[in-house]
C-alpha atoms as a PDB file:
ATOM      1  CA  UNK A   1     -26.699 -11.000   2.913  1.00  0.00           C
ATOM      2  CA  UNK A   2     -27.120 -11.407   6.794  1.00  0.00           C
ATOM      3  CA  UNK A   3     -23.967 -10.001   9.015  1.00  0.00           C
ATOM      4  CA  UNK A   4     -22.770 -13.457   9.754  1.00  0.00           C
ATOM      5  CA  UNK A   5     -22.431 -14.448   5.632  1.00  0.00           C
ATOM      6  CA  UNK A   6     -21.108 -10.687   5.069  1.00  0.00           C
ATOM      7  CA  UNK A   7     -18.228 -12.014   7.966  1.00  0.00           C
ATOM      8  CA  UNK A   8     -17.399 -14.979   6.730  1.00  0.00           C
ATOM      9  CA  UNK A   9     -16.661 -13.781   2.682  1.00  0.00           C
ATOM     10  CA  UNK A  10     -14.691 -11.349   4.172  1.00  0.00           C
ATOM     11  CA  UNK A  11     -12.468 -13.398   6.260  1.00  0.00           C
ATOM     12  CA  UNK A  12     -12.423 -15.656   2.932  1.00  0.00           C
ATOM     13  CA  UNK A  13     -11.459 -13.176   1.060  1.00  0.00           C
ATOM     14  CA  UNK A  14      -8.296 -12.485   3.385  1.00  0.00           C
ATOM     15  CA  UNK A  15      -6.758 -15.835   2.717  1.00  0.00           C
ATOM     16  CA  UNK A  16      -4.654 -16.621  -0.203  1.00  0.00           C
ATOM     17  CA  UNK A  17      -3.310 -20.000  -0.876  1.00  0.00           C
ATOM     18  CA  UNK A  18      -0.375 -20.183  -3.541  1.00  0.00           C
ATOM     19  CA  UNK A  19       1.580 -23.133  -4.599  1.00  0.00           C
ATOM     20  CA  UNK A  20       5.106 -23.782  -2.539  1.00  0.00           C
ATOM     21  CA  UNK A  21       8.278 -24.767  -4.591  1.00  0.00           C
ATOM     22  CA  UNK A  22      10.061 -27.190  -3.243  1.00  0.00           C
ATOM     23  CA  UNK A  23       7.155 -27.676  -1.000  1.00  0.00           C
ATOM     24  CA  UNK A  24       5.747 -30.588  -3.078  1.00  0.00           C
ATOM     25  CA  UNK A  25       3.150 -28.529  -4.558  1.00  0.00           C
ATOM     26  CA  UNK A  26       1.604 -27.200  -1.123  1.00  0.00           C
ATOM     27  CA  UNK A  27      -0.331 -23.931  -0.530  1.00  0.00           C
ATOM     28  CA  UNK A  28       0.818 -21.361   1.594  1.00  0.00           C
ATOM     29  CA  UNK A  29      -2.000 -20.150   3.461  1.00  0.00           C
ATOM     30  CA  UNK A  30      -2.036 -16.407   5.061  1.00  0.00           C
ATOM     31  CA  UNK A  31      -3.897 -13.016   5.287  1.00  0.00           C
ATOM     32  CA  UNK A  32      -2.709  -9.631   2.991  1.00  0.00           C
ATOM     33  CA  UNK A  33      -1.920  -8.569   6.385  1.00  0.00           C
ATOM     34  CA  UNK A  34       0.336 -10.953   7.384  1.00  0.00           C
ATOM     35  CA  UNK A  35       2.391 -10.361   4.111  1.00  0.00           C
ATOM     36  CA  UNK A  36       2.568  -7.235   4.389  1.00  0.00           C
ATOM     37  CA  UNK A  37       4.071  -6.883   7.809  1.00  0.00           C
ATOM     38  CA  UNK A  38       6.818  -9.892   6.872  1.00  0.00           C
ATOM     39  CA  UNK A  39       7.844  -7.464   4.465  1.00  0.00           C
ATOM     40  CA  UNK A  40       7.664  -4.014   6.799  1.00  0.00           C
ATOM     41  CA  UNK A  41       9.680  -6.477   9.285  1.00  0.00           C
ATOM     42  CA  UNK A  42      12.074  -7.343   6.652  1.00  0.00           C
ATOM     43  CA  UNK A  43      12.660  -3.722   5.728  1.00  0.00           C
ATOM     44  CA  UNK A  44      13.218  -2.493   9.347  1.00  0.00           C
ATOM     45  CA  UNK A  45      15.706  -5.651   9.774  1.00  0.00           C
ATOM     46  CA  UNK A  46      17.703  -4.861   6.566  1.00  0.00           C
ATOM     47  CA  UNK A  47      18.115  -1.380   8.875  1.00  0.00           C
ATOM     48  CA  UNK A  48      19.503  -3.623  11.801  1.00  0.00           C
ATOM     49  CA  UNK A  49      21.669  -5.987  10.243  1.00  0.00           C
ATOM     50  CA  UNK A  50      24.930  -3.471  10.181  1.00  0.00           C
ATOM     51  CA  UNK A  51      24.180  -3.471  14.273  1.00  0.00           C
ATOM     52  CA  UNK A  52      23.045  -7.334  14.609  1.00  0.00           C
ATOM     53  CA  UNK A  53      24.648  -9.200  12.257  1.00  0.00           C
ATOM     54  CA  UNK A  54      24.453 -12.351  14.266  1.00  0.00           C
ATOM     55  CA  UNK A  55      21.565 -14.987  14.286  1.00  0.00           C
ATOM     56  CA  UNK A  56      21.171 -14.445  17.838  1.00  0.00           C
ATOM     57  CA  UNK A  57      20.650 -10.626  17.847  1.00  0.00           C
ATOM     58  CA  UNK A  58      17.905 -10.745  15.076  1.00  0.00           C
ATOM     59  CA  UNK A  59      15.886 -13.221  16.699  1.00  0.00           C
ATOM     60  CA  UNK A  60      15.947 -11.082  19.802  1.00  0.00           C
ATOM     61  CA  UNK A  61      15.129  -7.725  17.774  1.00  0.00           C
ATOM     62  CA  UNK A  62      12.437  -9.519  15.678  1.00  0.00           C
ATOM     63  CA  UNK A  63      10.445 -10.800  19.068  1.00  0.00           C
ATOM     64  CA  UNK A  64      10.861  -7.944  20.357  1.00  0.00           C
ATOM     65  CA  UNK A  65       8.901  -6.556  17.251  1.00  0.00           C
ATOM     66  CA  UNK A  66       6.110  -8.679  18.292  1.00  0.00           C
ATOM     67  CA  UNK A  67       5.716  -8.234  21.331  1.00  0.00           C
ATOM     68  CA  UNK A  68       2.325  -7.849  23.245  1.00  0.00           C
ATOM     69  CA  UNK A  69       1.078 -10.363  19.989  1.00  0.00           C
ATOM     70  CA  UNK A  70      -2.227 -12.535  21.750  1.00  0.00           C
ATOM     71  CA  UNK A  71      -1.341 -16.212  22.196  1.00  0.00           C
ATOM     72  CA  UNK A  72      -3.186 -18.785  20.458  1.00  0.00           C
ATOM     73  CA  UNK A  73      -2.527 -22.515  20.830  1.00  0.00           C
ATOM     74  CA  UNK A  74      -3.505 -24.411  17.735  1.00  0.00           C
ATOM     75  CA  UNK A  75      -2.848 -22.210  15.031  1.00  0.00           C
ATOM     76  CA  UNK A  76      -1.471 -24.429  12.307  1.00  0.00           C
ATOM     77  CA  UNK A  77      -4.640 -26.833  12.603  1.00  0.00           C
ATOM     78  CA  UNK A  78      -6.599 -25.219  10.159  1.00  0.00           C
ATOM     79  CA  UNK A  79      -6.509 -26.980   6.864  1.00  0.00           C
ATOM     80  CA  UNK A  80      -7.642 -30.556   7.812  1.00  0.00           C
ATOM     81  CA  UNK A  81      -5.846 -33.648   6.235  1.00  0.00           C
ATOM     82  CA  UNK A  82      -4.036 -31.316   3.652  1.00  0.00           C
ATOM     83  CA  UNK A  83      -0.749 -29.475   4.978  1.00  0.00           C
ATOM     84  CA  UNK A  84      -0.342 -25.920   4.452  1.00  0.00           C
ATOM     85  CA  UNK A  85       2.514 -23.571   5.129  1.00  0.00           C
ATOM     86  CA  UNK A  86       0.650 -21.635   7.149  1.00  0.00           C
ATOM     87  CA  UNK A  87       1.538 -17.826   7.710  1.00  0.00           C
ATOM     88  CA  UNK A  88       0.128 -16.184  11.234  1.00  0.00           C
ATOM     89  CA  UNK A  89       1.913 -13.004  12.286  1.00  0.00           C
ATOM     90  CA  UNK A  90      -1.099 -11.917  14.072  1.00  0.00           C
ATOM     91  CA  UNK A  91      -1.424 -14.612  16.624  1.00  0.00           C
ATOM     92  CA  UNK A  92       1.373 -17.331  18.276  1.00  0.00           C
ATOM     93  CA  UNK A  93       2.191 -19.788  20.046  1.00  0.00           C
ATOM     94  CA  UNK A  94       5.539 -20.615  21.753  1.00  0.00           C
ATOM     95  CA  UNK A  95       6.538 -22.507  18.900  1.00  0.00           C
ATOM     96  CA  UNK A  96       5.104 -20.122  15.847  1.00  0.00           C
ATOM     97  CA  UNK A  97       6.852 -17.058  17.838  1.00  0.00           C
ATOM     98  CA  UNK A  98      10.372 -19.145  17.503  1.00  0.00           C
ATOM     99  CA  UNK A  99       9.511 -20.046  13.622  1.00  0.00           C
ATOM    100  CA  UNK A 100       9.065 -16.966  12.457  1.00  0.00           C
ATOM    101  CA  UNK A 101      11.138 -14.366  14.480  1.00  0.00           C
ATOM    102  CA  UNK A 102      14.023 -17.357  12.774  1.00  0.00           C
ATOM    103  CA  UNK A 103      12.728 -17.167   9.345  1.00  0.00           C
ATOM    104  CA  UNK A 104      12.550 -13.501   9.584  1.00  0.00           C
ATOM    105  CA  UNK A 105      16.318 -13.637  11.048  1.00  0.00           C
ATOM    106  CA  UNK A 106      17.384 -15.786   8.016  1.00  0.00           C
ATOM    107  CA  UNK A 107      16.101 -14.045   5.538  1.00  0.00           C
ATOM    108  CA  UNK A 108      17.594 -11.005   6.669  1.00  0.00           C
ATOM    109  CA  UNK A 109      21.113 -12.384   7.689  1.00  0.00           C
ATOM    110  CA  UNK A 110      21.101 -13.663   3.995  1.00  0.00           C
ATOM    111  CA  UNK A 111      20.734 -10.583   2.818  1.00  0.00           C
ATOM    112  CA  UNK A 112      17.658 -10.475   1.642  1.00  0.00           C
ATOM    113  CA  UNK A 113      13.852  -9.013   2.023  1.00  0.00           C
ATOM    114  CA  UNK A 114      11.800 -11.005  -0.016  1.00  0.00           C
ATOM    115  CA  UNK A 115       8.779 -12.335   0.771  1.00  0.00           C
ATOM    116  CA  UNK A 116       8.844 -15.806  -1.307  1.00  0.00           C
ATOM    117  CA  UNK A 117      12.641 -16.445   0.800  1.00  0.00           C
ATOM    118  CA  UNK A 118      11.007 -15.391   4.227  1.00  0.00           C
ATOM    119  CA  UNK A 119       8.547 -18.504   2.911  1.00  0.00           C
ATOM    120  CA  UNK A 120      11.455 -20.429   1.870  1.00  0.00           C
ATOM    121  CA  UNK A 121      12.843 -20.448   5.265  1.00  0.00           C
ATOM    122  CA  UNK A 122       9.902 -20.910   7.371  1.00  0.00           C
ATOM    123  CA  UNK A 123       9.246 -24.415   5.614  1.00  0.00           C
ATOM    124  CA  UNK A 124      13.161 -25.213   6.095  1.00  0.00           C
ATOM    125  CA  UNK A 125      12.069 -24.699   9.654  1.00  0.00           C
ATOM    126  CA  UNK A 126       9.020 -26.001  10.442  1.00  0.00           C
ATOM    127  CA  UNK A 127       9.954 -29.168   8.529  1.00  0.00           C
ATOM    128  CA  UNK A 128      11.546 -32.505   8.494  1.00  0.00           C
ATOM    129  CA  UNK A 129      14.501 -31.784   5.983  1.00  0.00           C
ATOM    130  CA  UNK A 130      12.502 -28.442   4.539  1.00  0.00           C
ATOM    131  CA  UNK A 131       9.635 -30.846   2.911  1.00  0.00           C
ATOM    132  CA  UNK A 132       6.049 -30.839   3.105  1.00  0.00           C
ATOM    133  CA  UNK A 133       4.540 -34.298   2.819  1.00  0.00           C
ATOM    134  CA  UNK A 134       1.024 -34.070   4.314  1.00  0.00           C
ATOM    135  CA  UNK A 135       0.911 -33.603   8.323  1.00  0.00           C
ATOM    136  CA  UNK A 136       3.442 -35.924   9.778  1.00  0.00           C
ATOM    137  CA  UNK A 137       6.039 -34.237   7.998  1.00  0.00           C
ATOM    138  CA  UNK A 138       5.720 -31.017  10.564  1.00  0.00           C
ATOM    139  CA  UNK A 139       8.486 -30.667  13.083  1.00  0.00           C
ATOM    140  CA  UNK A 140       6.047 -31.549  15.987  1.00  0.00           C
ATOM    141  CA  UNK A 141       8.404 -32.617  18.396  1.00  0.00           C
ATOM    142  CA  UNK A 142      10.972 -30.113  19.593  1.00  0.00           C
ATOM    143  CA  UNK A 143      13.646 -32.109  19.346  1.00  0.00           C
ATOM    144  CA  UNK A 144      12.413 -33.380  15.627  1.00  0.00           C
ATOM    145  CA  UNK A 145      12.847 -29.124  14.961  1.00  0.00           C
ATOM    146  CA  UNK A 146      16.667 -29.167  16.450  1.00  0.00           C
ATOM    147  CA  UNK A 147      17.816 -32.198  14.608  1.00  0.00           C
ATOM    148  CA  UNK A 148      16.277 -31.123  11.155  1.00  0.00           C
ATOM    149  CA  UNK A 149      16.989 -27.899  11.331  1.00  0.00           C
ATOM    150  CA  UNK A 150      21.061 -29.011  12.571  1.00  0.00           C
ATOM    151  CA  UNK A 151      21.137 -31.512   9.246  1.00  0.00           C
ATOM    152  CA  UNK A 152      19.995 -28.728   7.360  1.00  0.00           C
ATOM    153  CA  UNK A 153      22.756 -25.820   8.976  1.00  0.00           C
ATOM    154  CA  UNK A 154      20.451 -23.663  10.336  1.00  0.00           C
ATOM    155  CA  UNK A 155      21.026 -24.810  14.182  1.00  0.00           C
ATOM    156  CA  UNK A 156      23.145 -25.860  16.513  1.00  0.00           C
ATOM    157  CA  UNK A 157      22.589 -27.168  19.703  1.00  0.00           C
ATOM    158  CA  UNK A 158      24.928 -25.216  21.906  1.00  0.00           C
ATOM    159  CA  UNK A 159      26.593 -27.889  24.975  1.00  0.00           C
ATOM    160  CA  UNK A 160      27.456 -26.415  27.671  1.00  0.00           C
ATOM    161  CA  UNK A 161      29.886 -27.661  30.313  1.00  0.00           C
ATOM    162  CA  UNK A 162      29.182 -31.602  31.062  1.00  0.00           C
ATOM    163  CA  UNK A 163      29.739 -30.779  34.892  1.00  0.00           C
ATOM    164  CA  UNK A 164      26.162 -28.563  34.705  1.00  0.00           C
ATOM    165  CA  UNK A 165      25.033 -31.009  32.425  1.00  0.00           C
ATOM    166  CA  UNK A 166      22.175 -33.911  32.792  1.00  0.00           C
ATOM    167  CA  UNK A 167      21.788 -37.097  30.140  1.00  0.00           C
ATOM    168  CA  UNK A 168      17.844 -37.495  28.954  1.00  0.00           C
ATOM    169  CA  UNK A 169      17.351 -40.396  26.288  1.00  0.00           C
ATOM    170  CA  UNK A 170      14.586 -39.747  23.960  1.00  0.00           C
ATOM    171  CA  UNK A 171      11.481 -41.495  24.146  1.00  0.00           C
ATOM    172  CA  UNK A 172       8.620 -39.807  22.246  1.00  0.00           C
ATOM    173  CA  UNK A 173       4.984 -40.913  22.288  1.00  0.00           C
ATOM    174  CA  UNK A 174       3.048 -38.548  23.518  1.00  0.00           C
ATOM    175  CA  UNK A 175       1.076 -37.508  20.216  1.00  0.00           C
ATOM    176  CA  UNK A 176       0.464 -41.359  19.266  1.00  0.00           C
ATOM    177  CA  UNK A 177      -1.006 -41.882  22.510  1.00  0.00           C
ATOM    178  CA  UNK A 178      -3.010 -38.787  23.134  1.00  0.00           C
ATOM    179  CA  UNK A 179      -4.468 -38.417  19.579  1.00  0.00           C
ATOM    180  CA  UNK A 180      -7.774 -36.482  20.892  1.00  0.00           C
ATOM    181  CA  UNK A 181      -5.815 -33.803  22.003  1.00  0.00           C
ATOM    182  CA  UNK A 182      -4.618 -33.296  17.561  1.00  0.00           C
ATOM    183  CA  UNK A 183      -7.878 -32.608  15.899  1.00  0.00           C
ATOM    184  CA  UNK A 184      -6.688 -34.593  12.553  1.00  0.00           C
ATOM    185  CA  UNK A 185      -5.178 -37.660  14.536  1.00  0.00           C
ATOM    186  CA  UNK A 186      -8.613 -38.160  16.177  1.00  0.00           C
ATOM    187  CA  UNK A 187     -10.274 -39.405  13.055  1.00  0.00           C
ATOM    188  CA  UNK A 188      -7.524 -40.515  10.712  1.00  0.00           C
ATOM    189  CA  UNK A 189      -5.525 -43.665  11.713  1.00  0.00           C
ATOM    190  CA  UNK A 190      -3.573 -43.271   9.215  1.00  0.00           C
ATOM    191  CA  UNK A 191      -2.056 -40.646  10.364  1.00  0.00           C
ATOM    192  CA  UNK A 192      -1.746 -41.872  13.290  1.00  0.00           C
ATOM    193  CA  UNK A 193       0.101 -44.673  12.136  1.00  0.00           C
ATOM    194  CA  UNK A 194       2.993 -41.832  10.702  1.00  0.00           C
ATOM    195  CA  UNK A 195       3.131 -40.325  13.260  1.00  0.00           C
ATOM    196  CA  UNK A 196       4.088 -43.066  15.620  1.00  0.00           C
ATOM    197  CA  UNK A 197       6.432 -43.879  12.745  1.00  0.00           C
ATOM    198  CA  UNK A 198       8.020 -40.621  13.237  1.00  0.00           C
ATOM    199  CA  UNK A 199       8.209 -40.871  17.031  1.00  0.00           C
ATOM    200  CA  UNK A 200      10.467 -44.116  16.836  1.00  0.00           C
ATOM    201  CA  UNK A 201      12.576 -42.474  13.964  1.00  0.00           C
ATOM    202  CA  UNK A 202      13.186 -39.622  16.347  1.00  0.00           C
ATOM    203  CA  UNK A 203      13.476 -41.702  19.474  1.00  0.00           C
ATOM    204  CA  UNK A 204      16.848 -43.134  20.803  1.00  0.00           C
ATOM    205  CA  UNK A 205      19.073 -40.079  21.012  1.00  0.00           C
ATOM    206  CA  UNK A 206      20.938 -39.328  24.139  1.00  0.00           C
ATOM    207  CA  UNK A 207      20.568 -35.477  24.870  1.00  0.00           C
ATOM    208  CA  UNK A 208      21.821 -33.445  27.419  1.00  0.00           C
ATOM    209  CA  UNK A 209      20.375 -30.576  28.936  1.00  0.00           C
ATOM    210  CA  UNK A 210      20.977 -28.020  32.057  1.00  0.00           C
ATOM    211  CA  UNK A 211      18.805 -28.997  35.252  1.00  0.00           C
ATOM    212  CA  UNK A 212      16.409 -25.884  35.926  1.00  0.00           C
ATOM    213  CA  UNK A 213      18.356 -25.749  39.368  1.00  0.00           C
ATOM    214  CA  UNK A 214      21.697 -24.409  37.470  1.00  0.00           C
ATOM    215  CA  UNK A 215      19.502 -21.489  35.448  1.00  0.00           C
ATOM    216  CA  UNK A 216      19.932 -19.277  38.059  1.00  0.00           C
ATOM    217  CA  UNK A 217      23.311 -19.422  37.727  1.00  0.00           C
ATOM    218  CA  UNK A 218      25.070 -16.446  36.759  1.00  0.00           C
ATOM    219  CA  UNK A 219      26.314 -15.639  33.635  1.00  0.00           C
ATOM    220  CA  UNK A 220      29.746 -15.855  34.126  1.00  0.00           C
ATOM    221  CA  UNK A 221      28.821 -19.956  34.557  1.00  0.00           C
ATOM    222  CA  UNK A 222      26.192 -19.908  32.082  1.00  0.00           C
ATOM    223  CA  UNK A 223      28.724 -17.833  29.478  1.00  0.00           C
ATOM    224  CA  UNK A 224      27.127 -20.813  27.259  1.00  0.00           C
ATOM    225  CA  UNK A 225      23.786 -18.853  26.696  1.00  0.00           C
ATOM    226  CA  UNK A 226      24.005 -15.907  24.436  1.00  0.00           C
ATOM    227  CA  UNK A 227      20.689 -13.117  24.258  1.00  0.00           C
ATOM    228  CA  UNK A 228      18.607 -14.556  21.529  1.00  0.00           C
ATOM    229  CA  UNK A 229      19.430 -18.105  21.605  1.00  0.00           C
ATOM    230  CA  UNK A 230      16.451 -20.526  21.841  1.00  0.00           C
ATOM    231  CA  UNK A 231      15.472 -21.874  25.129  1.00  0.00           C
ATOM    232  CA  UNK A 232      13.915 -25.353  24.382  1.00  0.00           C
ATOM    233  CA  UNK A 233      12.444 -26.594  28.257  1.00  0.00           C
ATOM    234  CA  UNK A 234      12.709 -30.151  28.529  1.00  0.00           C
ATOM    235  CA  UNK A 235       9.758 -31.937  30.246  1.00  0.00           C
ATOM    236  CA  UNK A 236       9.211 -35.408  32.589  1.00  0.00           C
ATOM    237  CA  UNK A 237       6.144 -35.606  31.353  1.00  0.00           C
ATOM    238  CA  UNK A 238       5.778 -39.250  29.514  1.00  0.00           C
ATOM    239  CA  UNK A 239       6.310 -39.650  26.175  1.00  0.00           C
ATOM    240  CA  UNK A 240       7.128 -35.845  25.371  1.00  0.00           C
ATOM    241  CA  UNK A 241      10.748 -34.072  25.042  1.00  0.00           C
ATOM    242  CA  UNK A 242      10.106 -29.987  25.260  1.00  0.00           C
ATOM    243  CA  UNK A 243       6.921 -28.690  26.907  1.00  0.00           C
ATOM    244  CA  UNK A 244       7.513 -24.655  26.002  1.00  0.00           C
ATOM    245  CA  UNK A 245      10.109 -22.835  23.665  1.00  0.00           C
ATOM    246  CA  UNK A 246      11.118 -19.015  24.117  1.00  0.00           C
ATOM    247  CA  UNK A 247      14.169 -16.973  23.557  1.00  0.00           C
ATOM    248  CA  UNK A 248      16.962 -16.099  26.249  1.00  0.00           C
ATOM    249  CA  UNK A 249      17.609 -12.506  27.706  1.00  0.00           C
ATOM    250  CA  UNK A 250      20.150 -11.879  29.965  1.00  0.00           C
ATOM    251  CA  UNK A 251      18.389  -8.950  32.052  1.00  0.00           C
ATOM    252  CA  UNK A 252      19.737  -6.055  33.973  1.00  0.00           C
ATOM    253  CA  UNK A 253      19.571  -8.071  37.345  1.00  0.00           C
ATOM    254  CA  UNK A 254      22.130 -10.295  35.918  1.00  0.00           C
ATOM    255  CA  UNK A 255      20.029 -13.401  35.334  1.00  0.00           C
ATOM    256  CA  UNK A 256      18.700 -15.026  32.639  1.00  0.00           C
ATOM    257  CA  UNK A 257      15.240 -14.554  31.556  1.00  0.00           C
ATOM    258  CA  UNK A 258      12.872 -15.932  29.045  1.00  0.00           C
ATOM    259  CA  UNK A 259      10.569 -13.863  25.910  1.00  0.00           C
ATOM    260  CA  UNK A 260       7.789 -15.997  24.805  1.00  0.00           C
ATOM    261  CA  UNK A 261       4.404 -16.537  24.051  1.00  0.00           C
ATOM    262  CA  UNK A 262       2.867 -16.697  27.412  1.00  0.00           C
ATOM    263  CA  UNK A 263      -0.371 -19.086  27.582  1.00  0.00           C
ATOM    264  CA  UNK A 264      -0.443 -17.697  31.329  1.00  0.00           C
ATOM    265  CA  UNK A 265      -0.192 -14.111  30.190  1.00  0.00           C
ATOM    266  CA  UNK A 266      -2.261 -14.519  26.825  1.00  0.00           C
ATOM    267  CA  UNK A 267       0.177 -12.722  24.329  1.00  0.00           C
ATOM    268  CA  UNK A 268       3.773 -12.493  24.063  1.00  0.00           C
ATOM    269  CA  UNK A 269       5.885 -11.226  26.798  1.00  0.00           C
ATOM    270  CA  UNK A 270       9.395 -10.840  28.504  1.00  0.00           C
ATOM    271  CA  UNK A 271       9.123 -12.216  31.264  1.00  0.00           C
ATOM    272  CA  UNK A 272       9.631 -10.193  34.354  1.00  0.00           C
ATOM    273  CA  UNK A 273      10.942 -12.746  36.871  1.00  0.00           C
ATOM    274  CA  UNK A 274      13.920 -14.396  36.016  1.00  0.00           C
ATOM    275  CA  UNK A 275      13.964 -18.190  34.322  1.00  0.00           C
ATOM    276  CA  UNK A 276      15.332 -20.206  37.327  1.00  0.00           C
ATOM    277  CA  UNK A 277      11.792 -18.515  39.020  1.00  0.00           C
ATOM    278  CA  UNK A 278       9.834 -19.467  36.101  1.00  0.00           C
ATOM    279  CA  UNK A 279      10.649 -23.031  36.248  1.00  0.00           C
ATOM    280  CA  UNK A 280      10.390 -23.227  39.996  1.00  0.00           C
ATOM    281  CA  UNK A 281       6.047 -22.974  39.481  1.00  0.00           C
ATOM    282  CA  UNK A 282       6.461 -25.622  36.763  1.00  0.00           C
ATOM    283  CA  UNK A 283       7.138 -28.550  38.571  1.00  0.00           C
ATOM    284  CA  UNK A 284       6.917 -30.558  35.095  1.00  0.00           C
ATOM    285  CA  UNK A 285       9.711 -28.822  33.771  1.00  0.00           C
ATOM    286  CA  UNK A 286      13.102 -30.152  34.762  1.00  0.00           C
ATOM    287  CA  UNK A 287      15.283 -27.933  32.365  1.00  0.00           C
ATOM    288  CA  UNK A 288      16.694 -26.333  28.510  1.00  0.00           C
ATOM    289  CA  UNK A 289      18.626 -27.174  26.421  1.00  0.00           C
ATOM    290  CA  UNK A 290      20.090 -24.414  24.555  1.00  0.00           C
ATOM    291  CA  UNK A 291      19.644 -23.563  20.514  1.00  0.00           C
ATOM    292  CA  UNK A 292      21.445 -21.105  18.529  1.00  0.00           C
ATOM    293  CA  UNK A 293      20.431 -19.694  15.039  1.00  0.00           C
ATOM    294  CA  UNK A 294      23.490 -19.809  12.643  1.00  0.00           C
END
């Protein structure tokens, strides 16, 4: 057997794929590895929960367990046509890092350190109304993830005071109308056709969000924002809602700064500068609109 056949039954032989309750009969798909350190991350939470027994405070202490983690953009395309849960505590990307450091958070703040509930949680997540119905029933759309995950009590979008406030009506198209950039959308039309389906569905709402002028604000103003609460960055790029999701920290300086997985810094980080610099070299991004785990 040459090296390259000897690499590829080995990375085979890594996967497992197991049928999902609830799930409508979908595999999970993940690495030995991965399930093993869910469960080492479950353990040390179970240790933290007597010190962070809010939503927000797990979230922060589970990113901060993955930390330095490479970013990789893509990583639930791997299965073709047929949706898996797929499981990837090795490499993220903004919106992964938020999934799991959540499901992790859940499991843990409901008492538990179980592998098949850490799975449980990650599909409530990840999505629309916890069910798996082939791709377009993924959360791709940020806002798609808040509202699901709010009918479902796992999230609330936190408002913050109207005078700081900006209205943004939904209008999502962007997947519909760039289907090369989705590896399945460019050859099924199908697809597609959900998809755009989905977009209208989630379409409509009024939201309101805080201009990226106002998150340099202290935090006396922003007493809205708590550590650990999810930063969704809203976009005025057509046809999209949220262009990058990370966690808040409120540093030492005062200000408010954001963990993620950095596709500028290729793993994830906390970032040094503050937020209201972050957003000033993005001149796409026009704000967030705050998320807390319940």
């Amino acid at each position: 057997m040459n090296r390259f056949k000897i690499i590829l039954f080995l990375l085979l032989a890594s996967c497992f794929f197991l049928p999902l309750k609830g799930g409508g009969g979908s595999p999970v798909s993940y690495s030995r590895d991965d399930s093993l350190r869910v469960v080492e991350l479950l353990e040390k939470g179970s240790k933290e929960l007597p010190l962070k027994g809010d939503g927000g405070s797990l979230t922060l202490f589970y990113a901060r367990q993955l930390m330095d983690l490479p970013y990789v953009g893509q990583t639930l395309e791997i299965n073709g046509k047929e949706e898996h849960l797929a499981i990837n505590l090795h490499s993220l990307d903004c919106t992964t890092l938020v999934e799991n450091v959540c499901a992790l958070a859940l499991t843990t703040s409901h008492g538990s350190k179980s592998w098949k509930d850490f799975l449980r949680w990650l599909r409530m997540l990840r999505y629309d109304d916890g069910k798996i119905n082939g791709y377009s029933s993924r959360n791709h759309y940020f806002s798609q993830w808040i509202q699901s995950g709010t009918r479902q009590g796992m999230v609330r979008e936190i408002e913050a005071d109207r005078s700081i406030t900006v209205p943004m009506k939904l209008s999502l198209t962007y997947m519909s109308s760039h289907p090369n950039s989705y590896p399945l959308l460019k050859v099924d039309m199908e697809e597609r056709k959900l998809i755009a389906e989905m977009e209208k569905r989630v379409s409509g709402a009024t939201i309101r969000y805080i201009p990226k002028e106002r998150v340099g604000d202290s935090r006396e103003v922003l007493s809205c924002i708590h550590d650990g609460d999810i930063l969704a960055i809203t976009t005025n790029k057509e046809g999209l809602d949220i262009s990058h999701v990370g966690l808040a920290v409120w540093g030492n300086d005062g200000k408010l700064h954001l963990l993620n997985a950095s596709s500028i810094h290729k793993k994830v980080v906390l970032e040094s500068m503050t937020l209201y610099e972050y957003m000033q070299k993005h001149p796409s991004q026009t704000g967030i609109r705050v998320i807390r785990l319940l």
